[in-house]
Protein backbone atom coordinates (compact mmCIF):
# COMPACT_ATOMS: atom_id res chain seq x y z
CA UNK A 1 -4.71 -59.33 52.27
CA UNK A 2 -1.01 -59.39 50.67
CA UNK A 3 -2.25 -61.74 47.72
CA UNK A 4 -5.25 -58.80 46.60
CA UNK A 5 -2.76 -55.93 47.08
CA UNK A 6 0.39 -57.54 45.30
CA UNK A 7 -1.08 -60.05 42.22
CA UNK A 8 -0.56 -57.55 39.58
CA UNK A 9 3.11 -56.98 40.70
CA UNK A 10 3.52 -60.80 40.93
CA UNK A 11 1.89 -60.98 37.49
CA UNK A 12 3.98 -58.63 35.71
CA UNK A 13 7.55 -59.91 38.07
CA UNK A 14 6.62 -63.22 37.92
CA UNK A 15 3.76 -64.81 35.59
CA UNK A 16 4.80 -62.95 32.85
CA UNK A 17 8.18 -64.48 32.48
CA UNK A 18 7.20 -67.49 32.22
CA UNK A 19 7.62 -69.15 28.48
CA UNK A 20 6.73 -72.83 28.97
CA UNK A 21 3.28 -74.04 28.28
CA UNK A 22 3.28 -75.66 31.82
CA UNK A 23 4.46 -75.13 34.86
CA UNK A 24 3.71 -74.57 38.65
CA UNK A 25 4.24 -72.94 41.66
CA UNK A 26 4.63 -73.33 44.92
CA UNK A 27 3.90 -71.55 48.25
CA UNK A 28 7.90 -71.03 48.35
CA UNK A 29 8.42 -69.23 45.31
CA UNK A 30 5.44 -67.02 45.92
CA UNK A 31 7.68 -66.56 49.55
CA UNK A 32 10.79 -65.86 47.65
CA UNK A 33 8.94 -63.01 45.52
CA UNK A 34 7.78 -61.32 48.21
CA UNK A 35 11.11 -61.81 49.75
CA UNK A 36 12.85 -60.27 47.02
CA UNK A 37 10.39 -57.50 46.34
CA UNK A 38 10.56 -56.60 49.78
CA UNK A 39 13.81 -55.71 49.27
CA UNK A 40 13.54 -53.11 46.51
CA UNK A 41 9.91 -52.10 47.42
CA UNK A 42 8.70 -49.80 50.19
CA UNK A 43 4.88 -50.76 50.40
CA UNK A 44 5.98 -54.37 49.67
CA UNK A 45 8.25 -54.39 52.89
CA UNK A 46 5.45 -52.46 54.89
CA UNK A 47 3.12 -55.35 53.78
CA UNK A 48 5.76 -58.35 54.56
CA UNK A 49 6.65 -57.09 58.15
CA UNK A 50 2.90 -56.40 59.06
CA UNK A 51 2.20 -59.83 58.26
């Protein structure tokens, strides 16, 4: 499953950025990372297409 084998890349790209003491996410942005991440990231890209 893409969410087991990527949250600690999301974590560090994502989560820990984030300074506010609330906030959310949607299905989108989670989209958009792997999107992006996919671009720069060879097992990230294997894992998007196979999806």
């Amino acid at each position: 499953m893409t969410a087991e084998r990527f949250y600690q890349k999301f974590k560090r790209d994502v989560l820990s950025l984030i300074e506010a003491d609330r906030w959310t996410l949607d299905a989108g942005d989670v989209r958009r990372w792997l999107e992006l991440a996919a671009k720069t990231d060879d097992v990230v890209r294997v894992a998007v297409n196979e999806a």
